[in-house]
C-alpha atoms as a PDB file:
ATOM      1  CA  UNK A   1     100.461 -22.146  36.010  1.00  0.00           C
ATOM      2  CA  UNK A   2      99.261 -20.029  33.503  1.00  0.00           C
ATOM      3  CA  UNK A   3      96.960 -22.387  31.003  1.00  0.00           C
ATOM      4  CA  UNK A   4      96.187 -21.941  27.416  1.00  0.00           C
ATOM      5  CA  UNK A   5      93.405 -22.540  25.100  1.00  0.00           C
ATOM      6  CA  UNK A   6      92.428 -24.192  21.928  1.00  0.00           C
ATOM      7  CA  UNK A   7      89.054 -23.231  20.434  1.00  0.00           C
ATOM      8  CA  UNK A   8      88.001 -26.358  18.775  1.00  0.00           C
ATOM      9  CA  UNK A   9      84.298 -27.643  16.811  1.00  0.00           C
ATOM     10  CA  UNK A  10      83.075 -30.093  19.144  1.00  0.00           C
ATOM     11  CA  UNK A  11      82.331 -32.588  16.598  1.00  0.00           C
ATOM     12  CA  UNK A  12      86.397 -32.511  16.006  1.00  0.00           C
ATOM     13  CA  UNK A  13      87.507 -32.489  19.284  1.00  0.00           C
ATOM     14  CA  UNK A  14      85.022 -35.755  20.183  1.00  0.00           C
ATOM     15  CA  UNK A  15      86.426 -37.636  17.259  1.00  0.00           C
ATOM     16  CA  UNK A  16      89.827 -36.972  18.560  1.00  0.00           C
ATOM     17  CA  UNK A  17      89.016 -38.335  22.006  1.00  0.00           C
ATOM     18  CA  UNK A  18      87.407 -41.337  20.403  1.00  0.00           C
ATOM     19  CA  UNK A  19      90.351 -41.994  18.395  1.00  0.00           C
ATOM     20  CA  UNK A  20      92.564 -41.377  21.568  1.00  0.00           C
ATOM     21  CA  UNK A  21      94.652 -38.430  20.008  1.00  0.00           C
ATOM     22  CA  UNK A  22      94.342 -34.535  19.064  1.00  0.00           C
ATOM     23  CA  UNK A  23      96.839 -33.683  15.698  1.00  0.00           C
ATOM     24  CA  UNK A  24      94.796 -30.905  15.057  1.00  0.00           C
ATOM     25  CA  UNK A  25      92.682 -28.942  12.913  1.00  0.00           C
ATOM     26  CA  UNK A  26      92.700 -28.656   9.213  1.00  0.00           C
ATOM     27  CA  UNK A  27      94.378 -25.185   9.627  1.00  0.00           C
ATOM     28  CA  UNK A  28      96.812 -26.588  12.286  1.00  0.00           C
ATOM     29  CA  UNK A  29      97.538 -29.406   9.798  1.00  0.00           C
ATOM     30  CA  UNK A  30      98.369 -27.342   7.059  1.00  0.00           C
ATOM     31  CA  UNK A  31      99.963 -24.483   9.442  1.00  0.00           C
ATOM     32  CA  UNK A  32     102.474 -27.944  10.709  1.00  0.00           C
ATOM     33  CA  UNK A  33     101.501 -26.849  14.453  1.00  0.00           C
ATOM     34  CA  UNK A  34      98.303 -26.685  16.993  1.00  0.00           C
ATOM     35  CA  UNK A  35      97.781 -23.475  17.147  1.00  0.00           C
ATOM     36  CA  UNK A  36      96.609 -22.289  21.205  1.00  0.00           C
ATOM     37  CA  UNK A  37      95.859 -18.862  22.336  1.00  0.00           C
ATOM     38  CA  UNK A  38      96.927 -17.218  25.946  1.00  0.00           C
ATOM     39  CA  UNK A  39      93.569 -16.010  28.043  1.00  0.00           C
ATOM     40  CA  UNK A  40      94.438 -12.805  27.231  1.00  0.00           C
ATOM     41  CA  UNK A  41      94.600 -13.852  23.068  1.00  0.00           C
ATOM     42  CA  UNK A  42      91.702 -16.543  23.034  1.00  0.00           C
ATOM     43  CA  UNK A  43      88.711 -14.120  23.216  1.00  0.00           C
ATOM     44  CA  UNK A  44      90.302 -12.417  19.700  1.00  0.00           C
ATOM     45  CA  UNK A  45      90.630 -15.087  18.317  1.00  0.00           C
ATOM     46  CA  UNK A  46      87.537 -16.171  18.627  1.00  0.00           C
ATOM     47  CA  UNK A  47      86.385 -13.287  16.815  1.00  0.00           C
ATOM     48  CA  UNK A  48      88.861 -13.344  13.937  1.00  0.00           C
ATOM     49  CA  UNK A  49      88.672 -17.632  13.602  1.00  0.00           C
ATOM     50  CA  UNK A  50      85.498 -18.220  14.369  1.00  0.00           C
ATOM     51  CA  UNK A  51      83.158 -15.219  14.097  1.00  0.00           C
ATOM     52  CA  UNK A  52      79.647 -16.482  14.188  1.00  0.00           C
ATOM     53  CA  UNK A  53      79.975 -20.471  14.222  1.00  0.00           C
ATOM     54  CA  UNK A  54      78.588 -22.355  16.912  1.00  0.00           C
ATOM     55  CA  UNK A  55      79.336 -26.022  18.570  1.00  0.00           C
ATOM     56  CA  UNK A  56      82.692 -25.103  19.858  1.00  0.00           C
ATOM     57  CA  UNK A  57      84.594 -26.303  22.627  1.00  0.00           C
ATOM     58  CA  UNK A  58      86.963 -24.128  24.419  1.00  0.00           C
ATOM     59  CA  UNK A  59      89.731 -26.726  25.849  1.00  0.00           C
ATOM     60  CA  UNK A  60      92.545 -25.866  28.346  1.00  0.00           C
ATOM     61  CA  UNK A  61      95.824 -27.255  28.273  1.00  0.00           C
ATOM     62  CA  UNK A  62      98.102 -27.279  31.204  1.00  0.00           C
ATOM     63  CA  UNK A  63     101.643 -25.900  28.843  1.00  0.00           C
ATOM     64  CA  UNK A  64     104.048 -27.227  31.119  1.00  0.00           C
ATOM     65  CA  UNK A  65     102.873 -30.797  30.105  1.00  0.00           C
ATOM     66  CA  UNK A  66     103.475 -30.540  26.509  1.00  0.00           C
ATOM     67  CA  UNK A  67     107.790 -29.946  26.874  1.00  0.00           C
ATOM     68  CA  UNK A  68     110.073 -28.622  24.321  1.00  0.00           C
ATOM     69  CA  UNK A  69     107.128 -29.232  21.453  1.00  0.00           C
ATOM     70  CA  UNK A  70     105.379 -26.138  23.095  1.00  0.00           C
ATOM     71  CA  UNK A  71     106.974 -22.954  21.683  1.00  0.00           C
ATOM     72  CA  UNK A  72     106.061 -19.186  21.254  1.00  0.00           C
ATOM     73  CA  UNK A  73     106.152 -17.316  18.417  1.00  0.00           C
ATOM     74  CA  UNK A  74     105.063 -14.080  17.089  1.00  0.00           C
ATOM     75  CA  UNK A  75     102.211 -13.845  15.090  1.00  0.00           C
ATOM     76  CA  UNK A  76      99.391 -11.096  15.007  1.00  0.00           C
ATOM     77  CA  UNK A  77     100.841  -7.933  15.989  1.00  0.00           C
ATOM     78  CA  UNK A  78     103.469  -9.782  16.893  1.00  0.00           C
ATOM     79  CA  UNK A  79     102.116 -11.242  20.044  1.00  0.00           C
ATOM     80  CA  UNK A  80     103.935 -14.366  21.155  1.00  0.00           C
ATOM     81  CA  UNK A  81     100.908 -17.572  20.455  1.00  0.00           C
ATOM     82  CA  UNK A  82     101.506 -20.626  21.958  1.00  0.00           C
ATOM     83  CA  UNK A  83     102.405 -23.356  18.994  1.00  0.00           C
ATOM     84  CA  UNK A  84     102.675 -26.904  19.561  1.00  0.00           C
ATOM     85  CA  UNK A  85     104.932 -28.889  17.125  1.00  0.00           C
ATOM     86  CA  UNK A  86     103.203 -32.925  18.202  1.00  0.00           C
ATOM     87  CA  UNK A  87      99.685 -34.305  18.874  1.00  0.00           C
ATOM     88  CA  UNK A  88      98.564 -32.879  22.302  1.00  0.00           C
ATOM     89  CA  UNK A  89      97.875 -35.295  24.323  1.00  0.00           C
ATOM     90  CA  UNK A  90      94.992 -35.776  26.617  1.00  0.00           C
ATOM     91  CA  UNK A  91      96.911 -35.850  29.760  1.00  0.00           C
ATOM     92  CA  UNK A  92      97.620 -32.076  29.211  1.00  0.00           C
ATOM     93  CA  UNK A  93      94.462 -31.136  28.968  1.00  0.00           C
ATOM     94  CA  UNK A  94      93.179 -29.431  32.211  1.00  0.00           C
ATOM     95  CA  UNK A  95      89.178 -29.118  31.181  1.00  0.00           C
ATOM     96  CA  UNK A  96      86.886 -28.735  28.242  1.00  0.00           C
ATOM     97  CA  UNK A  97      83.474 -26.373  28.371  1.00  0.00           C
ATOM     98  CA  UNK A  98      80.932 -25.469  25.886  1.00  0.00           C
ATOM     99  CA  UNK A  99      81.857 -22.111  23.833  1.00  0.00           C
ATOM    100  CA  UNK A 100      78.448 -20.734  23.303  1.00  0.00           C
ATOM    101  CA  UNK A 101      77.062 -18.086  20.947  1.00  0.00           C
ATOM    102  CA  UNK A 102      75.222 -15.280  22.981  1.00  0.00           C
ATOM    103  CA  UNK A 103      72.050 -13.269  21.615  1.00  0.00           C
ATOM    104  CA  UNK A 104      74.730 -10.471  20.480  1.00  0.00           C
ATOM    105  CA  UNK A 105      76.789 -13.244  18.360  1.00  0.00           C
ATOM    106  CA  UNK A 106      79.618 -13.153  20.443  1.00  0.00           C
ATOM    107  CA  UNK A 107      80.817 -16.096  21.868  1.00  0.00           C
ATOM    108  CA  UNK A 108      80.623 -16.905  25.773  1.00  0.00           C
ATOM    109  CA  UNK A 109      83.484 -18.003  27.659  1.00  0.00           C
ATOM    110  CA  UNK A 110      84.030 -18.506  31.127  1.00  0.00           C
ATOM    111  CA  UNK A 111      84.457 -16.870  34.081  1.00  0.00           C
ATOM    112  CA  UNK A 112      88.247 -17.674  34.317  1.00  0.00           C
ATOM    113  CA  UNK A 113      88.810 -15.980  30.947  1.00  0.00           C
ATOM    114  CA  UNK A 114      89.877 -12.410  30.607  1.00  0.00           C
END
């Protein structure tokens, strides 16, 4: 299984588990979808979304719990993103960690991340 990522502020993502339900930030709410990156997208992204700002989660989401509401499309360069088209729901996601800002002002992700 192949996971995939949502880059989140923390303060967002906390609200969303206290109100028992993730529909998204305000760009996914305007967009109509959660937009999710693969590992291989979610390090440029990152840098193009959210160059510079700090208190971020990086949360991933097991796809093949989120059914026909999960679909691909292109977008940048016409790379197929994950979109999901419904509230993700908790049960999909596989783990949440920090998504620091280094000394150089890039952002730190883990291990498991390309």
């Amino acid at each position: 299984m192949d996971l995939i990522f949502k880059i989140v502020p923390e303060k967002l993502w906390r609200e969303a588990e206290a109100a028992g339900a993730f529909n998204g930030a305000p760009v996914d709410l305007a967009d109509g979808f959660i937009h999710f990156s693969t590992a291989n997208q979610a390090r440029e992204t990152a840098e193009k979304h959210f160059a510079g700002q700090g208190d971020l989660l990086l949360a991933a989401i097991d796809p093949e719990k989120l059914g026909d509401a999960l679909r691909y499309e292109p977008s940048r360069g016409d790379a197929l993103f994950p979109h999901l088209y419904a509230p993700l729901p908790f049960t999909a996601v596989a783990w949440v960690k920090p998504l620091p800002l280094g000394e150089n002002g890039q952002h730190i992700f883990p291990d498991s991340i390309p």
